[in-house]
N, C-alpha and C. Protein backbone atom coordinates (compact mmCIF):
# COMPACT_ATOMS: atom_id res chain seq x y z
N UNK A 1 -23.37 30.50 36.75
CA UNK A 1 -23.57 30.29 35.33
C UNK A 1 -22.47 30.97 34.52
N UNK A 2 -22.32 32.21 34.94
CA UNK A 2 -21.03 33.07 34.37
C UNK A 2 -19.69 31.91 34.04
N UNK A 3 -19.70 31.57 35.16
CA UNK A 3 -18.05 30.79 35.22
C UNK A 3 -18.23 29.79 34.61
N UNK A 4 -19.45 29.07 34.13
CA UNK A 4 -19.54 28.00 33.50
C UNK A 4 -19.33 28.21 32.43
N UNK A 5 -19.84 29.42 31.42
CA UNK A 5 -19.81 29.38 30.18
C UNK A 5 -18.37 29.90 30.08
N UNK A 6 -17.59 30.45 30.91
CA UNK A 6 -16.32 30.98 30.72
C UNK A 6 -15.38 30.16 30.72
N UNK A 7 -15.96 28.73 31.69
CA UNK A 7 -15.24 27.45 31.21
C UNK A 7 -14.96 26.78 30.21
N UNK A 8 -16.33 27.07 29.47
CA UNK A 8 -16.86 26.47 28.32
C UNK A 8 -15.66 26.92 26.84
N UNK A 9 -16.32 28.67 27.18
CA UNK A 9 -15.40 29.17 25.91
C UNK A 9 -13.68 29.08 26.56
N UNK A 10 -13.40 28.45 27.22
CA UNK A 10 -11.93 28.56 27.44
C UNK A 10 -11.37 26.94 26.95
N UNK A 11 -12.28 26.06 27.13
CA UNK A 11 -11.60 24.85 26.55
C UNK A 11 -12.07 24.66 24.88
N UNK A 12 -13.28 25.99 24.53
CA UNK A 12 -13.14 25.56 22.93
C UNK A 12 -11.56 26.20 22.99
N UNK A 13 -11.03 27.43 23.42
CA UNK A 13 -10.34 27.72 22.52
C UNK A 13 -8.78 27.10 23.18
N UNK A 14 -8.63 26.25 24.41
CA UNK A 14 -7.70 25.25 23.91
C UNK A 14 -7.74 24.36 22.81
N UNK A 15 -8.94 23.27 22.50
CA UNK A 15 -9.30 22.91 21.52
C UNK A 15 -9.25 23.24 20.60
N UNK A 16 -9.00 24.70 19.73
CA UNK A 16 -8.90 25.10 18.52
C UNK A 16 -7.52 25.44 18.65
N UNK A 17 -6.57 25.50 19.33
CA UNK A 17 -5.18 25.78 19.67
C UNK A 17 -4.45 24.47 19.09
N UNK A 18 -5.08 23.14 19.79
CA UNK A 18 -4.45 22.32 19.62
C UNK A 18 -3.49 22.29 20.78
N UNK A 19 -1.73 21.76 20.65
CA UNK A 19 -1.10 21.81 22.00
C UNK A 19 -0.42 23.22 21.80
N UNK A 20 -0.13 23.29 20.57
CA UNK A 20 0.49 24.82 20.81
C UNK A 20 -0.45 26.06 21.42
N UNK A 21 0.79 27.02 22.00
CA UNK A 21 0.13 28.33 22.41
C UNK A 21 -0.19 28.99 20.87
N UNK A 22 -0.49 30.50 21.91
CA UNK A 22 -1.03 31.03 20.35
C UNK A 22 -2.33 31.22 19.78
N UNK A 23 -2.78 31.44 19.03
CA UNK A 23 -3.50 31.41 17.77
C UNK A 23 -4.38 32.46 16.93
N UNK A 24 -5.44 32.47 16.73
CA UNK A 24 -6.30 33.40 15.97
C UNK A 24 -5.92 34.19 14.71
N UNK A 25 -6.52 34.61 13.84
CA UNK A 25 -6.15 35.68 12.84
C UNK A 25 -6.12 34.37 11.81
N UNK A 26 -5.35 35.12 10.62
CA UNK A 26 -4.90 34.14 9.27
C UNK A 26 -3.69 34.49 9.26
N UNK A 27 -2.99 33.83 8.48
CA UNK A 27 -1.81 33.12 8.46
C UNK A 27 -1.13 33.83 7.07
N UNK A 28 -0.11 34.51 7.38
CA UNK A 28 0.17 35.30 5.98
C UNK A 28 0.84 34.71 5.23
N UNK A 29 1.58 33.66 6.12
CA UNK A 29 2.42 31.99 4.93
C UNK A 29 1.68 31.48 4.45
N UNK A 30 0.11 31.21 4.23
CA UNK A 30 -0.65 30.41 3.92
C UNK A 30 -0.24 29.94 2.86
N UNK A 31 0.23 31.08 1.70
CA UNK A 31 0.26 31.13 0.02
C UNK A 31 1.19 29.97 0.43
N UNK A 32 2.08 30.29 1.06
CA UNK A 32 3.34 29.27 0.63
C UNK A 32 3.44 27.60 1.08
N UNK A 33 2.35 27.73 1.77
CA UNK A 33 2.30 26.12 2.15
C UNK A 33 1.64 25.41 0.91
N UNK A 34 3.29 25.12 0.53
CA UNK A 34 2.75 23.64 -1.04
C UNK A 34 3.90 22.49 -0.80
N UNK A 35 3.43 21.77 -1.69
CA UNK A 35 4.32 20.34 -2.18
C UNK A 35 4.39 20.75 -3.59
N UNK A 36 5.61 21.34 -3.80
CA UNK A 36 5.89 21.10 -5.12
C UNK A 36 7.02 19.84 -5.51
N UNK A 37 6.89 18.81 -6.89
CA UNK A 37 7.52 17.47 -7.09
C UNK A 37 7.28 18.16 -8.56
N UNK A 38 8.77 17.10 -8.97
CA UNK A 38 9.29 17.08 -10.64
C UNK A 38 8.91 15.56 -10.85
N UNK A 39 8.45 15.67 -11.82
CA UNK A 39 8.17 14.57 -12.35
C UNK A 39 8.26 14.54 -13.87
N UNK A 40 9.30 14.02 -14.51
CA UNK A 40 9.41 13.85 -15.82
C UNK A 40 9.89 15.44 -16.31
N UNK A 41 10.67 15.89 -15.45
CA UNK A 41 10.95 17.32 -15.87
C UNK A 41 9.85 18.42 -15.93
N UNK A 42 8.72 17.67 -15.36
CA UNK A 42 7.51 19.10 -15.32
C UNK A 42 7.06 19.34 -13.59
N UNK A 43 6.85 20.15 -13.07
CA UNK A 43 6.75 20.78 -11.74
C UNK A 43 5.34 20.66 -11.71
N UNK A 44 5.15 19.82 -10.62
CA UNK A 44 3.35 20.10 -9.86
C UNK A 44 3.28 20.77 -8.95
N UNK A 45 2.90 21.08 -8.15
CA UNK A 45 2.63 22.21 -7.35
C UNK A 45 0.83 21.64 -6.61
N UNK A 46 1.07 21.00 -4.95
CA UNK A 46 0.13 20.94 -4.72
C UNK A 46 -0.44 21.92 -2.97
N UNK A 47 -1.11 22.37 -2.64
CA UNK A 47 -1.72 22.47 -1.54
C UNK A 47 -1.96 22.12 -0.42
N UNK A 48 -0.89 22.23 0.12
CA UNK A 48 -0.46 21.71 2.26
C UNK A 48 -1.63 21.96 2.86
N UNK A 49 -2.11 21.52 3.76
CA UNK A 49 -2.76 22.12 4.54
C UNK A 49 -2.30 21.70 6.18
N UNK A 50 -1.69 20.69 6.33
CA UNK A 50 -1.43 20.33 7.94
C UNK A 50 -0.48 19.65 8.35
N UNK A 51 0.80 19.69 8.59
CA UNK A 51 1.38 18.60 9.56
C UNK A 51 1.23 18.54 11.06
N UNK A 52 0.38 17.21 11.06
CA UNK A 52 0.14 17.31 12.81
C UNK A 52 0.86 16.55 13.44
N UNK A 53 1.82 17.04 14.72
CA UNK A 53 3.07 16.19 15.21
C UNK A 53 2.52 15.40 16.60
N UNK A 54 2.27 13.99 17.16
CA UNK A 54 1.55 13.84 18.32
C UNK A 54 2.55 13.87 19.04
N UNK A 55 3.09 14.26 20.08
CA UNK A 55 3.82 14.43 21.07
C UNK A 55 3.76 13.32 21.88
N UNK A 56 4.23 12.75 22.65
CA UNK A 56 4.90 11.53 23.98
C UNK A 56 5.63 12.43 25.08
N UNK A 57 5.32 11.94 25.85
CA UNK A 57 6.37 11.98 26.99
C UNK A 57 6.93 11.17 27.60
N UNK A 58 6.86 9.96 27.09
CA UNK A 58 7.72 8.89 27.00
C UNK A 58 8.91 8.83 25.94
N UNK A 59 9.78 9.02 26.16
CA UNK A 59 11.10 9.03 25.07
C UNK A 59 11.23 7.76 24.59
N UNK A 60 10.73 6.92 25.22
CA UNK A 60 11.27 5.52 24.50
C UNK A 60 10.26 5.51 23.09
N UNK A 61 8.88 6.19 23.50
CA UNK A 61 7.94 6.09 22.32
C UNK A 61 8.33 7.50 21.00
N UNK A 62 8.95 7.08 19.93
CA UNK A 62 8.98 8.48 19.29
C UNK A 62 7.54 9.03 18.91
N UNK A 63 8.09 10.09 18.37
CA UNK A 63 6.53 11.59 17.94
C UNK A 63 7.00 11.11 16.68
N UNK A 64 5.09 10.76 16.61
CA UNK A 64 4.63 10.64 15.02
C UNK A 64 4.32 12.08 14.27
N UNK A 65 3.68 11.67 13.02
CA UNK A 65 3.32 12.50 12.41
C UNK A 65 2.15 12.61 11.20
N UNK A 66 1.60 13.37 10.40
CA UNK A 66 0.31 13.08 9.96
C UNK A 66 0.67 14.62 9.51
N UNK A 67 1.22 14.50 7.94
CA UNK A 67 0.80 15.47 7.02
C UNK A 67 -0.14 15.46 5.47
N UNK A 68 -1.53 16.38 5.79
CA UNK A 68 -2.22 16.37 4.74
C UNK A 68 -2.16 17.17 3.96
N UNK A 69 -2.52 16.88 2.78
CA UNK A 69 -2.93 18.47 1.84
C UNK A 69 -3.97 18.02 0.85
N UNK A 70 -4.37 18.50 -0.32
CA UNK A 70 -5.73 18.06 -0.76
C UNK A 70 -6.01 17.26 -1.91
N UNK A 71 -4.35 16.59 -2.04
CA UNK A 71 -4.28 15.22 -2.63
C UNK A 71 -2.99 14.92 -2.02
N UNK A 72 -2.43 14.69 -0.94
CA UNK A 72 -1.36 14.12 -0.54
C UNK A 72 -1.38 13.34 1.12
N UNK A 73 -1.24 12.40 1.68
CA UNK A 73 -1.41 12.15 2.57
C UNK A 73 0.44 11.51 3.31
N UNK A 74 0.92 11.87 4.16
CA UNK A 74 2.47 11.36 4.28
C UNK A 74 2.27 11.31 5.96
N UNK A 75 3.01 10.08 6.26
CA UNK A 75 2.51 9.73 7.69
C UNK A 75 4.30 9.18 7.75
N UNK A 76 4.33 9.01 9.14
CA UNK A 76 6.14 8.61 9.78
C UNK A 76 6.07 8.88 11.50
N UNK A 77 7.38 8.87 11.19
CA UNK A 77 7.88 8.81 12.88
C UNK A 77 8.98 9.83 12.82
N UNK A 78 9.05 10.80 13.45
CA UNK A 78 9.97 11.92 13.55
C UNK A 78 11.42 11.16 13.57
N UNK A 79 12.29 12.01 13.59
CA UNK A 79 13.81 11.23 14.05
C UNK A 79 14.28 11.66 15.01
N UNK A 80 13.47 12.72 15.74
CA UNK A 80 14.23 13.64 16.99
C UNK A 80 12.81 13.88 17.53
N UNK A 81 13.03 14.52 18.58
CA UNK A 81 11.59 14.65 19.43
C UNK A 81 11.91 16.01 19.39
N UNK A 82 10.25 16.69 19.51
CA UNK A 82 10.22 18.16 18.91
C UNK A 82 9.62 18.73 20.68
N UNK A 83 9.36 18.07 20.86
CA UNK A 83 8.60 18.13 22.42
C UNK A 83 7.58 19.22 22.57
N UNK A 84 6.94 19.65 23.83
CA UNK A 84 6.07 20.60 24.36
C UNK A 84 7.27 22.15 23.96
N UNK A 85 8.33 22.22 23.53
CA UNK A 85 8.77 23.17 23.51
C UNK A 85 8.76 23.24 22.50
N UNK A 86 8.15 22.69 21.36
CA UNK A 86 8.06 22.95 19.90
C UNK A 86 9.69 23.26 19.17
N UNK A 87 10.40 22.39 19.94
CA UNK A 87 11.64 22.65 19.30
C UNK A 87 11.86 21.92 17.79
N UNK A 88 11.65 22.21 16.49
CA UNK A 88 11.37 22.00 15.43
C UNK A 88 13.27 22.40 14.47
N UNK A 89 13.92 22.99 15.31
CA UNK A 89 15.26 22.52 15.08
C UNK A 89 16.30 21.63 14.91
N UNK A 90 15.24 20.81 15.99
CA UNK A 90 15.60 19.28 16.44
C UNK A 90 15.31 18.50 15.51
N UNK A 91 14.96 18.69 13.96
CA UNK A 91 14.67 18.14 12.88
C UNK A 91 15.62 18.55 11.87
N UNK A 92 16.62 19.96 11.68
CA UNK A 92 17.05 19.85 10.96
C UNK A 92 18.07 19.29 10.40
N UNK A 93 18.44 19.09 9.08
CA UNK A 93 19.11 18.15 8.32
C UNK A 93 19.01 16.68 8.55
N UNK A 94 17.96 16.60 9.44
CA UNK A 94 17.61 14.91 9.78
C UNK A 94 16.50 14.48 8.70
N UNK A 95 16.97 13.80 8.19
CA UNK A 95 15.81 13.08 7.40
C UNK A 95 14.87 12.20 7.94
N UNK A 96 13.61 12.90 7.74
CA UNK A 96 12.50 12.81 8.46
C UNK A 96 12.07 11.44 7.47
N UNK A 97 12.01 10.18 8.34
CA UNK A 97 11.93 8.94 7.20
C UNK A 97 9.92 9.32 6.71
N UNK A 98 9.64 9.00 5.42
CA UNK A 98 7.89 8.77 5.06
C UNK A 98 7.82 7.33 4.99
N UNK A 99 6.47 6.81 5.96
CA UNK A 99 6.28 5.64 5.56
C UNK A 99 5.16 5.44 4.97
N UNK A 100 4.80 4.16 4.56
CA UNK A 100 3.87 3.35 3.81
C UNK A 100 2.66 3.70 4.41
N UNK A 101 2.78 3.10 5.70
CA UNK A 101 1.40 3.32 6.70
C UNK A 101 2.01 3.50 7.80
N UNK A 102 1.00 4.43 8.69
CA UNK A 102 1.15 4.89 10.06
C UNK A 102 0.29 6.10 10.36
N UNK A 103 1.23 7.09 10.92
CA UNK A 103 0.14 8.09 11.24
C UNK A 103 -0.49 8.15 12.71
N UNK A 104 -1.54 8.87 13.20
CA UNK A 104 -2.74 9.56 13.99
C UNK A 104 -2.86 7.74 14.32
N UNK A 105 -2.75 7.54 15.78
CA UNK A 105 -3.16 5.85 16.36
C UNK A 105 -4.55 5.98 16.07
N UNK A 106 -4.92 7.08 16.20
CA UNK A 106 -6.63 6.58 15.80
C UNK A 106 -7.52 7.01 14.88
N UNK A 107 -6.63 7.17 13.97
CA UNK A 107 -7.53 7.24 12.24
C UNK A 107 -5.80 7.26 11.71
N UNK A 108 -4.98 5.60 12.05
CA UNK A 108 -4.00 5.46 11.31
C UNK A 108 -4.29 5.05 9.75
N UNK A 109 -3.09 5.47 8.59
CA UNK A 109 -4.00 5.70 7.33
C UNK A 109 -2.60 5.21 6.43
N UNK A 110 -2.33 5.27 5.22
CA UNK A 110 -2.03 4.99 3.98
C UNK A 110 -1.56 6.20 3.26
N UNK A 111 0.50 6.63 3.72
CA UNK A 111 0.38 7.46 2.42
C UNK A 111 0.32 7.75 0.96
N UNK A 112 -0.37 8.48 1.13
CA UNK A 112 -0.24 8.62 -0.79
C UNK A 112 -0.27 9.54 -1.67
N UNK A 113 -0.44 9.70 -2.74
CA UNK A 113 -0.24 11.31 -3.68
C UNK A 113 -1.17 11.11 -5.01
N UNK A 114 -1.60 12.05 -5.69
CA UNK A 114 -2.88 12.20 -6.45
C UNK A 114 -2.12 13.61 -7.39
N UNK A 115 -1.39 13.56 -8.50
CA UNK A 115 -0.81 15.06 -9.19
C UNK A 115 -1.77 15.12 -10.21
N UNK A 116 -2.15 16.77 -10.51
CA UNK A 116 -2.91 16.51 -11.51
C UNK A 116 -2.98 16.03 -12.47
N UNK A 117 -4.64 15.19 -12.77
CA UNK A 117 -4.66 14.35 -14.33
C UNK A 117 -3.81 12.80 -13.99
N UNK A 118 -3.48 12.52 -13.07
CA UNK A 118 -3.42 11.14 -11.95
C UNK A 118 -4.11 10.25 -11.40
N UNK A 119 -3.97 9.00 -11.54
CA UNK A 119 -5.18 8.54 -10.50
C UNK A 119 -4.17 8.31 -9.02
N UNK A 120 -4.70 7.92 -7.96
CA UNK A 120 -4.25 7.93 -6.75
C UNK A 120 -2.69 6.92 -6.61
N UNK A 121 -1.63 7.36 -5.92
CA UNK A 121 -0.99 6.58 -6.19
C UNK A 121 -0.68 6.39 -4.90
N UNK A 122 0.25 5.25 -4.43
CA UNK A 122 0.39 4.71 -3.14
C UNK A 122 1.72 5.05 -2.98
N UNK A 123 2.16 5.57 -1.69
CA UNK A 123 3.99 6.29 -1.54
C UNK A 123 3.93 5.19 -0.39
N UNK A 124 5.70 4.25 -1.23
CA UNK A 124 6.04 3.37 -0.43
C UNK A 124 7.19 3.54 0.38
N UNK A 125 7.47 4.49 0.32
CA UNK A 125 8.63 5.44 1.48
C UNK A 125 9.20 7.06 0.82
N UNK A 126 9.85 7.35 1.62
CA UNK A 126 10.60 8.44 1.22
C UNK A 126 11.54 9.32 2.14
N UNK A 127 11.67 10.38 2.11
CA UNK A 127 12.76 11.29 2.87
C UNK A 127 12.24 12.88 2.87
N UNK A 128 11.95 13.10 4.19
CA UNK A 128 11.51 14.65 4.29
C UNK A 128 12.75 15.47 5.01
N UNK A 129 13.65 16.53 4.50
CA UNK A 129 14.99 17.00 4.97
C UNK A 129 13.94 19.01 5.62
N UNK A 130 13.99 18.80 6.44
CA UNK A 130 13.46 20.12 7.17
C UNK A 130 14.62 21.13 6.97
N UNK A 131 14.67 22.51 6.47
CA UNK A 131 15.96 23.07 6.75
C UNK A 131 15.64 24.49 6.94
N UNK A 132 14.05 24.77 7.01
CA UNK A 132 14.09 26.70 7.40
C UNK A 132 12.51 26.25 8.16
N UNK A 133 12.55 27.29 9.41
CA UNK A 133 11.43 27.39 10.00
C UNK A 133 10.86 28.81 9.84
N UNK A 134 9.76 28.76 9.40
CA UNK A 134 9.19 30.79 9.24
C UNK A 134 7.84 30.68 10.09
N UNK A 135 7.63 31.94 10.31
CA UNK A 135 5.93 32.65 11.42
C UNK A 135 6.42 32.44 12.73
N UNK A 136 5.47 33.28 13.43
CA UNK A 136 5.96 33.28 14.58
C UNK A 136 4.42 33.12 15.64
N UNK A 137 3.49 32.70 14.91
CA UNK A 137 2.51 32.23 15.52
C UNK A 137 2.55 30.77 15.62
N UNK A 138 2.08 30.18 17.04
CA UNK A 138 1.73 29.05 17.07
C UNK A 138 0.68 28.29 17.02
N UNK A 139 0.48 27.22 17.41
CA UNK A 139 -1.19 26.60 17.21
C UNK A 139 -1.94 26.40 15.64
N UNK A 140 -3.24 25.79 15.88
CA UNK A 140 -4.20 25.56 14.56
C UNK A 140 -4.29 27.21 13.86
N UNK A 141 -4.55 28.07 14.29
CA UNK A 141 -4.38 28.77 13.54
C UNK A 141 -3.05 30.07 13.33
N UNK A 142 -2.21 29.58 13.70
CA UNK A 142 -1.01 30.19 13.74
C UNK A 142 -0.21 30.26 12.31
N UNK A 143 1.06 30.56 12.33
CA UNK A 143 1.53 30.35 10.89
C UNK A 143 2.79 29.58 10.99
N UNK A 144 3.12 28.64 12.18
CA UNK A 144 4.29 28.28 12.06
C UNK A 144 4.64 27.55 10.67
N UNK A 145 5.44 27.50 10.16
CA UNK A 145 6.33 26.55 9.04
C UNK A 145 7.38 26.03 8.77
N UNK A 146 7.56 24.75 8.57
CA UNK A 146 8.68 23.79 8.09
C UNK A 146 9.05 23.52 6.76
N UNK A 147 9.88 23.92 6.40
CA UNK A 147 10.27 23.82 4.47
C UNK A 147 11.40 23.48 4.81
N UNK A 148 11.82 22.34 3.32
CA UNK A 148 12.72 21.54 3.61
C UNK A 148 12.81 20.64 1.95
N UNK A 149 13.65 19.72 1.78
CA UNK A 149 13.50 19.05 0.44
C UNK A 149 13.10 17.65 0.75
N UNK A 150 11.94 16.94 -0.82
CA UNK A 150 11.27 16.08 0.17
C UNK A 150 11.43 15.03 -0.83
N UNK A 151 11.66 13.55 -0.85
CA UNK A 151 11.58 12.67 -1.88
C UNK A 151 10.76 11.55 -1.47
N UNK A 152 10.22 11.65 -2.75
CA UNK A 152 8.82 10.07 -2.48
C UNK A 152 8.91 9.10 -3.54
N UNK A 153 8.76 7.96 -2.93
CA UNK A 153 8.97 6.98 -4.01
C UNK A 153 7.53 6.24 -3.59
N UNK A 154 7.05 6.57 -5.01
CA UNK A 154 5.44 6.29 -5.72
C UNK A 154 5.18 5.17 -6.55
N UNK A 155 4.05 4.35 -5.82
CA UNK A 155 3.76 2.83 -7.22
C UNK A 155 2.76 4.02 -8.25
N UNK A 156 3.12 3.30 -9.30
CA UNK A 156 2.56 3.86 -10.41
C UNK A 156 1.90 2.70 -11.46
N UNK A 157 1.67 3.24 -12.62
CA UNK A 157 1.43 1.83 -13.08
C UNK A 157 2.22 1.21 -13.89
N UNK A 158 3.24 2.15 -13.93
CA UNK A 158 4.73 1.51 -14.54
C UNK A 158 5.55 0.86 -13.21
N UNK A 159 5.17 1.37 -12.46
CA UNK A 159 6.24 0.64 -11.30
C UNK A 159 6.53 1.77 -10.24
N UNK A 160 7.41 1.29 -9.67
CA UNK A 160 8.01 2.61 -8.56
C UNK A 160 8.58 3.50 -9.14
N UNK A 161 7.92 4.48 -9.06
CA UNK A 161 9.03 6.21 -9.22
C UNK A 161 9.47 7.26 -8.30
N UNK A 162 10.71 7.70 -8.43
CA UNK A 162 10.91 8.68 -7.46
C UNK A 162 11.00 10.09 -8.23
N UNK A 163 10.22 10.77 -7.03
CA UNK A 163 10.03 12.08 -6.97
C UNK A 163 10.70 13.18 -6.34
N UNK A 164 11.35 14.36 -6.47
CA UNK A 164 12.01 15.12 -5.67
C UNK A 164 11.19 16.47 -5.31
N UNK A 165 11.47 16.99 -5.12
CA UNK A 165 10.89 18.41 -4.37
C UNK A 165 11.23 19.02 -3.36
N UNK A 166 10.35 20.07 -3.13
CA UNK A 166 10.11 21.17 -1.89
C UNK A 166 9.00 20.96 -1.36
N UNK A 167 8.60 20.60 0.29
CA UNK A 167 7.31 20.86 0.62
C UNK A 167 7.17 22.43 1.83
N UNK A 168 6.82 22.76 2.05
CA UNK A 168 6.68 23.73 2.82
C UNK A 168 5.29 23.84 3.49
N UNK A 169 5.20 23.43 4.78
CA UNK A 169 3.92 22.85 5.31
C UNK A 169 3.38 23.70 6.89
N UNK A 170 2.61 23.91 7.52
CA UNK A 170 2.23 24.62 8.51
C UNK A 170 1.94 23.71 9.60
N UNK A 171 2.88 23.59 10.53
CA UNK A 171 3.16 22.43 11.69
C UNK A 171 2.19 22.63 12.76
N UNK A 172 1.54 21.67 13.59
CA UNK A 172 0.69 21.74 14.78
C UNK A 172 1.43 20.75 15.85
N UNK A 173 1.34 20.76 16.79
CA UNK A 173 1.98 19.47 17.85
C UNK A 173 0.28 19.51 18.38
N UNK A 174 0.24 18.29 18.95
CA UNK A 174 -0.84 17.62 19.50
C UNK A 174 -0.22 16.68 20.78
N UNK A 175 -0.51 16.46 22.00
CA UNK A 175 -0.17 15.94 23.20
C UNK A 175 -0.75 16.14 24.40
């Protein structure tokens, strides 16, 4: 019975790991994981909460991606493979393309953005430029981070607009 439940609590806490090593505690980057965008010369400032990277081990298939926060949804396809070694270098100055739709194969979704006093708007591409990695924890509850400059081009109800910014987001790999 011993070894069973020791089984038990050993695959929750792969499961709360995710693929990275690592984890537990809080995250002292937390503060800093935002999407901040100019829009019309005024700065929003919104609330990251996840980029989750799915990993392949097939090279021909690239690593997707699936970043949320608590009005932003941005989904793509990496441009470099970050692999089981969490090499997240392998992104910089590459512009990380945003698409329309994609994402998680199995709750694939629709990105989009919501700034305050907004109604929901639909992002029909964009450009995520990665250029500093900070924390040195890995996993779901770790503090790794990717900040970088990010541009989205948003239907509105005037039409398409583009947006510029900083996002600074707390990375997971999944595989």
């Amino acid at each position: 019975m011993r070894a069973f439940c020791l089984a038990i609590a050993s695959l929750w806490v792969l499961a709360s790991l995710g693929c990275s090593s690592g984890g537990g505690g809080t995250s002292s980057s937390h503060e800093a994981w935002t999407l901040t965008l100019t829009r019309d010369g005024v700065e929003h400032t919104l609330d990251t909460e996840i980029m989750n990277i799915f990993l392949t081990e097939d090279e021909s298939y690239p690593e997707i991606f699936d970043m949320r926060g608590t009005a932003f949804r941005l989904v793509g396809e990496l441009p470099a493979s970050v692999g089981y070694e969490e090499n997240f270098e392998a992104l910089f100055a590459k512009a990380v393309k945003i698409d329309a739709e994609g994402g998680d194969p199995r709750e694939a979704g629709m990105s989009f953005l919501q700034l305050p006093g907004e109604s929901k708007w639909r992002v029909v591409g964009g450009t995520w430029v990665p250029e500093k990695r900070s924390g040195k924890m890995e996993g779901l509850d770790g503090d790794i981070t990717l900040t970088g400059r990010i541009m989205l081009q948003v239907e509105t109800g005037a039409g398409v607009e583009t947006l510029t910014g900083i996002l600074s987001i707390h990375v997971v790999t999944w595989g």
